[in-house]
Protein backbone atom coordinates (compact mmCIF):
# COMPACT_ATOMS: atom_id res chain seq x y z
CA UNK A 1 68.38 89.00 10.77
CA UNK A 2 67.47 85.96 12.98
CA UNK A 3 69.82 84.67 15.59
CA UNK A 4 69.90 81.82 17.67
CA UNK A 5 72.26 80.48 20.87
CA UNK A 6 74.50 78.04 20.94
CA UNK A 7 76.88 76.45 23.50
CA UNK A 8 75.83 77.50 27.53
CA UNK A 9 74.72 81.07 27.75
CA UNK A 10 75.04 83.30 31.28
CA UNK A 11 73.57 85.76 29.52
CA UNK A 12 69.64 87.01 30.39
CA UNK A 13 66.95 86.95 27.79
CA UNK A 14 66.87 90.05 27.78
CA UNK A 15 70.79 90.96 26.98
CA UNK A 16 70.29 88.04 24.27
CA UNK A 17 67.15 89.33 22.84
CA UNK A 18 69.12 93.12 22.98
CA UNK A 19 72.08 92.01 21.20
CA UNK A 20 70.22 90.28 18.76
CA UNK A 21 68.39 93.13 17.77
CA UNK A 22 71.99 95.51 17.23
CA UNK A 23 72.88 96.81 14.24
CA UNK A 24 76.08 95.69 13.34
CA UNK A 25 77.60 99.43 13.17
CA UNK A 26 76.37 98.97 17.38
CA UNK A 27 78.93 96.96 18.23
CA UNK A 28 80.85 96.38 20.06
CA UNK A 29 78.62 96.90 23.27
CA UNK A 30 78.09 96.61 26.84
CA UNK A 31 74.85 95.45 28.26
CA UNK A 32 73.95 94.93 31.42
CA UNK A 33 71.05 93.71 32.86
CA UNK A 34 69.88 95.91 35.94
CA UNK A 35 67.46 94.23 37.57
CA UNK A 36 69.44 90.87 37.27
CA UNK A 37 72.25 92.70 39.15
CA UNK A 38 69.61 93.87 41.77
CA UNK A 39 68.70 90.63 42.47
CA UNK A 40 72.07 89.38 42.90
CA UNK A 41 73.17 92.13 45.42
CA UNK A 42 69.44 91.23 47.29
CA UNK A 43 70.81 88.23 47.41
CA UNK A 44 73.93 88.62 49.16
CA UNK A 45 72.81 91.27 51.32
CA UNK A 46 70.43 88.76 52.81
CA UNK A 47 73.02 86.42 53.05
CA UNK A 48 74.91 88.43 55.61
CA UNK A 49 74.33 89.09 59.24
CA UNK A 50 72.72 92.21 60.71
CA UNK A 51 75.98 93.28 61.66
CA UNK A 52 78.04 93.16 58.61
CA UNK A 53 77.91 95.96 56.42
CA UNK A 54 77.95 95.47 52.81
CA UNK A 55 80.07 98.45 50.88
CA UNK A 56 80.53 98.22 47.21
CA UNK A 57 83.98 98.81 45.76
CA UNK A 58 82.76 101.72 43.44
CA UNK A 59 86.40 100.82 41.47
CA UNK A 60 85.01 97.75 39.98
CA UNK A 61 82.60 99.63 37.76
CA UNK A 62 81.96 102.86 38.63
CA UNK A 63 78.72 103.24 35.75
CA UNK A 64 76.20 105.52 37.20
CA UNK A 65 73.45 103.17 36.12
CA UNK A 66 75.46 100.36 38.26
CA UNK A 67 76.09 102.63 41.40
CA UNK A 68 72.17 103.93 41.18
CA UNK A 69 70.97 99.85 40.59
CA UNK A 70 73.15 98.60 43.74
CA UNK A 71 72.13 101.52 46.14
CA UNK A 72 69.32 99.36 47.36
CA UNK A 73 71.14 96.40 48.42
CA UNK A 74 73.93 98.25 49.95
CA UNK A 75 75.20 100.71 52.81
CA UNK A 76 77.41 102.46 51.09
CA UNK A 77 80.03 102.85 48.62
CA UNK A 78 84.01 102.81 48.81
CA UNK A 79 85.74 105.03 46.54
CA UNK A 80 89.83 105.41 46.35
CA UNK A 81 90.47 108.58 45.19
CA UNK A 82 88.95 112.09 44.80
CA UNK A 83 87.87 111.44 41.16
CA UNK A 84 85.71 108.30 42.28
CA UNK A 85 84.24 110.35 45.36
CA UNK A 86 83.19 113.01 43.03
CA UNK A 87 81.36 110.84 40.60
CA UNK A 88 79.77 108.42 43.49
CA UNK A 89 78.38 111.22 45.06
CA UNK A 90 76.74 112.82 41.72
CA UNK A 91 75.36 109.05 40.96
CA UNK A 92 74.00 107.91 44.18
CA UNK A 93 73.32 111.30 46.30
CA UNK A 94 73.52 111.13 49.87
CA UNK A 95 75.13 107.70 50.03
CA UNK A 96 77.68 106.62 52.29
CA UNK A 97 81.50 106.64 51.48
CA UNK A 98 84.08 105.38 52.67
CA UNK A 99 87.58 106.76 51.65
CA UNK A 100 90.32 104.32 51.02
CA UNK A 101 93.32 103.68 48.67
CA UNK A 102 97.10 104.96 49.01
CA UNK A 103 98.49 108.36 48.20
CA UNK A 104 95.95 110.51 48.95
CA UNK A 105 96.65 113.94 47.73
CA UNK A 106 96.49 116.72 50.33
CA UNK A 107 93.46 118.10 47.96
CA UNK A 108 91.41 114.94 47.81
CA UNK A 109 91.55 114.93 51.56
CA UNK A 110 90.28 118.18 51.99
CA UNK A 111 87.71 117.54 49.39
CA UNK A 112 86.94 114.48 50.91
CA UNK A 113 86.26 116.05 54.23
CA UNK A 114 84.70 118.71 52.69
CA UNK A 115 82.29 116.33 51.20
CA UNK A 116 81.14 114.65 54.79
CA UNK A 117 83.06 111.09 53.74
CA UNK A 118 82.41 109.29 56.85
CA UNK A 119 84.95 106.57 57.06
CA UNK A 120 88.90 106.93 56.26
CA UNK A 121 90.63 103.96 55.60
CA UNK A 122 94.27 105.69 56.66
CA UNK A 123 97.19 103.97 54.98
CA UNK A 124 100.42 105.92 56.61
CA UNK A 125 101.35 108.36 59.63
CA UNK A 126 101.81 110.90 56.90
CA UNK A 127 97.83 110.31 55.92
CA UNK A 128 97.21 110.89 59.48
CA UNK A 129 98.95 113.80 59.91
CA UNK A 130 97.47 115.64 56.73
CA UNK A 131 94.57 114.65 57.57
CA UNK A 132 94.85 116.37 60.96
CA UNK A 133 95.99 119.47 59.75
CA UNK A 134 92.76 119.64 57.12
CA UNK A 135 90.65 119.63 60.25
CA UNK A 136 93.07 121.93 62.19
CA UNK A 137 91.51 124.36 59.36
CA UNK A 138 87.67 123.30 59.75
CA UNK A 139 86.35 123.06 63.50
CA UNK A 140 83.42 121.62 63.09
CA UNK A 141 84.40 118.52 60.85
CA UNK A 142 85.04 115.30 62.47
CA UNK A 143 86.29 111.68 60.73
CA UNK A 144 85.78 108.41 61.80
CA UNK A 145 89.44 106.57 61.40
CA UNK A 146 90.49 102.42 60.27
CA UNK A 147 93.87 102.34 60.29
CA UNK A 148 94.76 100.03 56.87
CA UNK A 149 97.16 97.41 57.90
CA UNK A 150 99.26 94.62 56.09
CA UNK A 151 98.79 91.81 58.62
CA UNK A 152 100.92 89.54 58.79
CA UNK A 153 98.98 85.91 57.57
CA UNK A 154 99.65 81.85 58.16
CA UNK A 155 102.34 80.40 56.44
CA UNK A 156 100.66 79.76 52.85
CA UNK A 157 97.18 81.23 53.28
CA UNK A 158 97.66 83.75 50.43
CA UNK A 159 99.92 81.83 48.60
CA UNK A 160 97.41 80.60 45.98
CA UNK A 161 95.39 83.98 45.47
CA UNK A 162 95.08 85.90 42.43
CA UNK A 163 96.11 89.25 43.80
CA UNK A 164 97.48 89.91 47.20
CA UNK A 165 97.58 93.02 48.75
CA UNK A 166 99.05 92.12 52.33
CA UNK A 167 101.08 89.46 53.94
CA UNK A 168 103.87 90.40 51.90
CA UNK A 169 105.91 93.42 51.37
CA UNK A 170 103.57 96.12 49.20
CA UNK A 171 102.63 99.69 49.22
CA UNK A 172 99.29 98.95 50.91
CA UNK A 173 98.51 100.12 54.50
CA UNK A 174 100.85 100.23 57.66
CA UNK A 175 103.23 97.20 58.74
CA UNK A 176 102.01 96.26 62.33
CA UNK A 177 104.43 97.87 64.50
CA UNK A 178 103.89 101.16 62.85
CA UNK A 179 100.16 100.29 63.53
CA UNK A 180 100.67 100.67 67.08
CA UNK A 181 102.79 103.61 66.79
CA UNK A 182 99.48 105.08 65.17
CA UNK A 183 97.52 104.41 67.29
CA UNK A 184 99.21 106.07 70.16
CA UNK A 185 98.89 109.52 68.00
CA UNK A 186 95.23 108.83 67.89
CA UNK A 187 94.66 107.84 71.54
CA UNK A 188 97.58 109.61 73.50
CA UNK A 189 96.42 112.77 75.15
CA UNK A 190 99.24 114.59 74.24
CA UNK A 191 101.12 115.13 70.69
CA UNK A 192 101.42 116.57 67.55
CA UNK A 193 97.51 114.89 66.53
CA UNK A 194 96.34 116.09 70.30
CA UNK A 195 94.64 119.77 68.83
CA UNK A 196 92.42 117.50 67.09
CA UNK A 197 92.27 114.20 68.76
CA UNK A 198 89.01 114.06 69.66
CA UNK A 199 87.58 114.85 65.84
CA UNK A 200 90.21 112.50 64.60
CA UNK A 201 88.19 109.40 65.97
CA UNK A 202 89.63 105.83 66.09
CA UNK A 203 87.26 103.22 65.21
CA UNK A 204 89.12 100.25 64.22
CA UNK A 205 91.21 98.26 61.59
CA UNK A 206 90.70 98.01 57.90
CA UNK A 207 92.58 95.02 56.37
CA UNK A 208 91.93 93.82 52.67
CA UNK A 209 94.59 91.55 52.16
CA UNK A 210 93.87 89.42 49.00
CA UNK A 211 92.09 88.80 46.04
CA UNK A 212 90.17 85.22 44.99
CA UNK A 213 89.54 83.85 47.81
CA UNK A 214 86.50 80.99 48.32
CA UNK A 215 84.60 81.46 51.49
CA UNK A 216 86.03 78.88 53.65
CA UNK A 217 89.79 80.61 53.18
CA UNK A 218 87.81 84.03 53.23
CA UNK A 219 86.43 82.94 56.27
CA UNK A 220 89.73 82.03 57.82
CA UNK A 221 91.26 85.33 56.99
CA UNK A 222 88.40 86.72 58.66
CA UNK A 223 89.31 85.51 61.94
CA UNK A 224 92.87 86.12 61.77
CA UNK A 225 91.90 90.01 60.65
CA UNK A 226 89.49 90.12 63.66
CA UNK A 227 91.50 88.47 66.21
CA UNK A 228 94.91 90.58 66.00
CA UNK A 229 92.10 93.80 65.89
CA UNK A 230 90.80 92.94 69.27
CA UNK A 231 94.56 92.57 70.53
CA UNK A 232 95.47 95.69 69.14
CA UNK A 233 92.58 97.27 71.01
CA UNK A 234 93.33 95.48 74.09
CA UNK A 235 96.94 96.58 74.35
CA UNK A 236 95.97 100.27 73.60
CA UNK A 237 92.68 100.44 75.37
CA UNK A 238 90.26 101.57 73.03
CA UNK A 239 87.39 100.39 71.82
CA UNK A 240 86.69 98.59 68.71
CA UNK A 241 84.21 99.42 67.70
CA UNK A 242 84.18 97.95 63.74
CA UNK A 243 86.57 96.26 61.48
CA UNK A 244 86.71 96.48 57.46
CA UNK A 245 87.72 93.42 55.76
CA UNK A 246 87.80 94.65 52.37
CA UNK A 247 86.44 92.42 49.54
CA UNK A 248 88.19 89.78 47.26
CA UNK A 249 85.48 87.22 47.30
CA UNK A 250 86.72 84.30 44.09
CA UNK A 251 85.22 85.21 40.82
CA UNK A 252 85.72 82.21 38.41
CA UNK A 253 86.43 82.96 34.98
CA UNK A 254 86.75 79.40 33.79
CA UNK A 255 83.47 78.60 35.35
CA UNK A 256 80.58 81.00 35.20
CA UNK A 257 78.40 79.13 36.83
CA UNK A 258 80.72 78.84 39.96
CA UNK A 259 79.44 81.54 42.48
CA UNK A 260 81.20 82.28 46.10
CA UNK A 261 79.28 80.52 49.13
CA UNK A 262 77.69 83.65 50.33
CA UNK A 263 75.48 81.36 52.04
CA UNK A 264 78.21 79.68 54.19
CA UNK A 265 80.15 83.08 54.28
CA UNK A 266 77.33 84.77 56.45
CA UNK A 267 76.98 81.41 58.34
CA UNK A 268 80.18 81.62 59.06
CA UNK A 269 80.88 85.85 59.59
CA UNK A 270 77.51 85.17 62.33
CA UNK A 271 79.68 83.03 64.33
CA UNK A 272 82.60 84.71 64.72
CA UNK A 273 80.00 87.91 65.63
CA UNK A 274 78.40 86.25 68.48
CA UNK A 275 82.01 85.87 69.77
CA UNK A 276 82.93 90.23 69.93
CA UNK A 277 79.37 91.38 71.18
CA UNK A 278 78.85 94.94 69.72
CA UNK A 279 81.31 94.49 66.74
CA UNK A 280 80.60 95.89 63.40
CA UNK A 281 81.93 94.12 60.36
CA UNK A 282 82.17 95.57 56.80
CA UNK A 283 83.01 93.69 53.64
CA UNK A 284 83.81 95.85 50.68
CA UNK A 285 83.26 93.59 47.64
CA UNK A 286 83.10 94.99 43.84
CA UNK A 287 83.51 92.05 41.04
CA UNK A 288 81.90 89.42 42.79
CA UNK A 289 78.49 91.45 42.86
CA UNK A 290 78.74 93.38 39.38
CA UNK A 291 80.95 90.77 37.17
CA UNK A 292 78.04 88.40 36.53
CA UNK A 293 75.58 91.04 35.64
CA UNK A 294 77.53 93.08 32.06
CA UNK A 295 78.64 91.27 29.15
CA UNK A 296 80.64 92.77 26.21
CA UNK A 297 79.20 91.83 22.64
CA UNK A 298 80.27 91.92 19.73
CA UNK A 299 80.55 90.67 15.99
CA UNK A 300 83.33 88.48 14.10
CA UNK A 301 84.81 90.30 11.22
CA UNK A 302 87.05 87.71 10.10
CA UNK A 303 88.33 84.13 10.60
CA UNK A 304 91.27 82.70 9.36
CA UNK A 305 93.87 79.87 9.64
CA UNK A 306 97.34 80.48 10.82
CA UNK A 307 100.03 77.48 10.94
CA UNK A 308 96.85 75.08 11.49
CA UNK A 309 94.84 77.30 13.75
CA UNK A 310 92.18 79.22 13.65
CA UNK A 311 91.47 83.05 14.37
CA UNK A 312 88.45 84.75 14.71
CA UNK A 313 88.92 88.20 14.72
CA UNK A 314 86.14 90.47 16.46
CA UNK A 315 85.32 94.13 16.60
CA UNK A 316 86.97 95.61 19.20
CA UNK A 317 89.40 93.80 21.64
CA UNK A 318 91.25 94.21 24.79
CA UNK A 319 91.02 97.84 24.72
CA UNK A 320 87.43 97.55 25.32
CA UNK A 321 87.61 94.71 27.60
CA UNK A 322 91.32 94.38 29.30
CA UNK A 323 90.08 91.62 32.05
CA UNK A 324 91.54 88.68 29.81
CA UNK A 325 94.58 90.16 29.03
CA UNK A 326 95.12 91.48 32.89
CA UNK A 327 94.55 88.13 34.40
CA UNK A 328 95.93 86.17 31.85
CA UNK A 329 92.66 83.80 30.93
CA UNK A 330 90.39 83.05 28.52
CA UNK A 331 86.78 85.30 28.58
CA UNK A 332 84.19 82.65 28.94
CA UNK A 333 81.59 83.38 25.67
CA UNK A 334 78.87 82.50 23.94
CA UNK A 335 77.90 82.80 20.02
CA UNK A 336 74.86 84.12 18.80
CA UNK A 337 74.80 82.61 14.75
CA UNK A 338 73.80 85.39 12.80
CA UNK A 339 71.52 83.47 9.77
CA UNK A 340 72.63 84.79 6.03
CA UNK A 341 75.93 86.05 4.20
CA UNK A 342 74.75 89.74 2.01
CA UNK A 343 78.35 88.74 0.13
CA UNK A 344 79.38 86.96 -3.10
CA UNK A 345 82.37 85.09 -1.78
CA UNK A 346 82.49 82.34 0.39
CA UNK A 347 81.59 82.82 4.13
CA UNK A 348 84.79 82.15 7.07
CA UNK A 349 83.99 79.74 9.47
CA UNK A 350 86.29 77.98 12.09
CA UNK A 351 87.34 74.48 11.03
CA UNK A 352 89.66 73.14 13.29
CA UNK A 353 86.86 72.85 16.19
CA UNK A 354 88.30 75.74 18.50
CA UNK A 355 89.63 79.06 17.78
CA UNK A 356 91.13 81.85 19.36
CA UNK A 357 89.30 85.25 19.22
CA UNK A 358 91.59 88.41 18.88
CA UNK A 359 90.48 92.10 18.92
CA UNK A 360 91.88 94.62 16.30
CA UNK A 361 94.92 95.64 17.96
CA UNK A 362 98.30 95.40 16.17
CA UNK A 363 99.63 93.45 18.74
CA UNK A 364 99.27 89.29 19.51
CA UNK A 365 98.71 90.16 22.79
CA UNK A 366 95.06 91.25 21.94
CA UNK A 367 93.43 87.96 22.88
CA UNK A 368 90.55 87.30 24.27
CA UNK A 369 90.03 83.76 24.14
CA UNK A 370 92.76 81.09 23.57
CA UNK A 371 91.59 77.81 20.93
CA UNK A 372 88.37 78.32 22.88
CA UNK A 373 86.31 75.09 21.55
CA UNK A 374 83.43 77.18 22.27
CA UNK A 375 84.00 78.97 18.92
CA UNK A 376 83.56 75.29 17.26
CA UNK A 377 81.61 76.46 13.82
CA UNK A 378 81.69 80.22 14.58
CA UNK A 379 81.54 82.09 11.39
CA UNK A 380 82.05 85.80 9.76
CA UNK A 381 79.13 87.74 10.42
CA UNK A 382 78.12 86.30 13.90
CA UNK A 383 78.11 87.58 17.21
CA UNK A 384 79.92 86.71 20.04
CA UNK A 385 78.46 87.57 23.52
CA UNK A 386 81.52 87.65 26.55
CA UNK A 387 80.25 86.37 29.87
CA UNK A 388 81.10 88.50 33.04
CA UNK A 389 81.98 91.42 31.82
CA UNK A 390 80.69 93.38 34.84
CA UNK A 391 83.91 94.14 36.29
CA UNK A 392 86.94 95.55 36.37
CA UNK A 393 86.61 95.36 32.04
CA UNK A 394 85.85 99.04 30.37
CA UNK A 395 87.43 101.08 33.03
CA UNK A 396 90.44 99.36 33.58
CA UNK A 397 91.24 99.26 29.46
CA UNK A 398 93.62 101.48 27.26
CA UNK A 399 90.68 103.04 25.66
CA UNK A 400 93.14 105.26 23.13
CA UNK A 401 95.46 102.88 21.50
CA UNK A 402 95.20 102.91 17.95
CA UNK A 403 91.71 105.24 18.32
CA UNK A 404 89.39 102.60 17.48
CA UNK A 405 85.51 103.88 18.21
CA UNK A 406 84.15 103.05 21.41
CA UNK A 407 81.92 100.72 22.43
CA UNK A 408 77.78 101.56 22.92
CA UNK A 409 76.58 101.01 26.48
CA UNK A 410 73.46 99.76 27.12
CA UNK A 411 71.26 99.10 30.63
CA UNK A 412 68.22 96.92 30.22
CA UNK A 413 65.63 97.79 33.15
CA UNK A 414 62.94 95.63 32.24
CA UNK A 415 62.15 94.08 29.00
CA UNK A 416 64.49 94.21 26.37
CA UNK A 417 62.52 97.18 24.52
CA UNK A 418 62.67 99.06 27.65
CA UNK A 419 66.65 98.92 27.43
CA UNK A 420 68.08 102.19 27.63
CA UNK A 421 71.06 102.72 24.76
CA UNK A 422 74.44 105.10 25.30
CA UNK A 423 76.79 105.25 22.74
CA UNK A 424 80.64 105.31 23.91
């Protein structure tokens, strides 16, 4: 089998070269390239001042090979519940964790504590208070608190995001006056927190308030998360000491070759630093460091023409990758043309210039591209290789319906022979 690329490819040589070399009973797949990912979190980390910490968001693809590849480049890792802190901690011993997310069970606290997680991004009084009466039980453990809050935001500024998580009514983190009734239990001498006030330690605000954002508006949110921090400090008289402004950085589907300014980002994060002398900031990003580093391949089975369009159906679908469907857009792809037909009857090809590709689900809403003119000439037989698939794309997908076999997984370290192959 020879293949060959056509149309503009994000995809390494090596993850071409890998695919290539698949049997077709290997796909669909996953393939990510590990030391392209490295370089990418390098890259950002040096992007960023000394005094912003860089935490990846373990639920954008919580892999082991991912988590082991990033630990490098990062501080630490934020996980959101107790099954994520488990597997963190057996994939990247010894790293740092920071606990966030709503509805925390009493039992993941207590593991969590158990485990030494040293940040707590609290969402509720409640939180607080079972979190207090887990270390009422263990004297010698001690947490470092951000109190989550939904800040309010300028008129607009979230208005054209793809997912907001503050600003607005949701179930995310503590409206601001309840804010400052929380942090009187942390800081008043007396109370129901006061047996274990001083292990119960208030360092700051945590406030991850959207999704998409480009740096100049992340930038801007920045300064409205930092500013109403140092308020809240100032009007309660404690010292802030870091604040957590979660990730969100603009991932473009329709253009993979459109990156966030991390560049200008860090220019502009160093600036508002040299403003709050001794102030630690933490960003918490997870699709804008892994998207751009897996890609989901796999082969056409069929194309056909329906009331003047054309399908091409592939192997697999949005069970495997659920990111189209989610967001509502169109996978960017590529085609690898997969040279000779074994069969005796004539070969499918698209027609029409443009096709949409749907997955084997008995439902129309298993898309994955819509009349994508990138499929102009794509046949039966060839492969199809789908751009940023390094986030937020196996894990999030409904893996059972209609029990199709799971895709392989594979993480190239090195050449493409050196690729290391795990079948889903």
């Amino acid at each position: 089998m020879t293949a060959k690329t056509t149309a503009k490819m994000t995809a390494t040589e090596a993850v071409r070269s890998h695919v290539a070399g698949l049997e077709p009973e290997q796909l669909p797949a996953y393939v990510y390239d590990l030391p392209a990912l490295r370089a990418h979190a390098a890259a950002v980390r040096a992007a960023l001042p000394e005094r912003v910490e860089l935490y990846y968001a373990a639920k954008a693809n919580p892999e082991a090979p991912v988590l082991a590849a990033l630990r490098d480049a990062v501080h630490g890792y934020e996980v959101s519940s107790g099954g994520e802190l488990a597997h963190v901690r057996a994939a990247v011993p010894g790293a740092p964790l920071a606990f966030g997310g709503p509805g925390k069970t009493p039992a993941e606290i207590a593991a969590a504590v158990d485990a030494g997680v040293h940040r707590w991004h609290v969402e509720s009084e409640q939180e607080l208070y079972r979190l207090a009466a887990v270390l009422a039980d263990r004297p010698d453990a001690v947490v470092d608190v951000l109190l989550r809050v939904n800040l309010p935001v300028g008129a607009g500024a979230l208005d054209s995001v793809a997912l907001a998580m503050g600003g607005r009514p949701t179930p995310f983190g503590l409206d601001p006056d309840r804010a400052e009734a929380a942090v009187r239990l942390l800081t008043e001498p007396v109370g129901p927190l006061a047996p274990v006030r001083r292990r119960l330690r208030l360092r700051g605000v945590h406030a991850h308030l959207a999704s998409g954002l480009a740096a100049a508006e992340q930038l801007a949110l920045v300064e409205q998360i930092v500013g109403w921090s140092a308020r809240l400090a100032e009007r309660h008289a404690f010292a802030l000491d870091e604040v957590n402004v979660g990730g969100g950085m603009a991932v473009d589907y329709a253009d993979p070759g459109a990156r966030f300014d991390w560049t200008a980002f860090g220019e502009g994060l160093g600036k508002l630093l040299d403003r709050h002398p001794g102030l630690i900031l933490r960003i918490e990003p997870g699709r804008a460091l892994t998207a751009y580093c897996g890609w989901y391949a796999t082969e056409v089975l069929d194309v056909k023409r329906s009331h003047g369009e054309d399908f091409a159906v592939v192997r697999g679908g949005t069970h495997h990758l659920r990111t189209p469907a989610t967001r509502g857009h169109s996978q960017p792809f590529s085609t690898l043309p997969v040279d000779g037909w074994p069969h005796p009857w004539e070969r499918p090809a698209v027609t029409t210039g443009r096709a949409t590709l749907a997955g084997q689900l008995c439902t129309p809403k298993d898309v994955l591209a819509h009349a994508a003119p990138a499929a102009a000439g794509l046949r039966a037989g060839d492969r199809v290789v789908f751009d940023m698939a390094g986030a937020y794309a196996w894990n999030i997908s409904h893996h059972e319906f209609l029990m199709h076999p799971r895709p392989g997984f594979h993480y190239l370290d090195g050449p493409a022979e050196d690729g290391v192959a795990v079948e889903g």
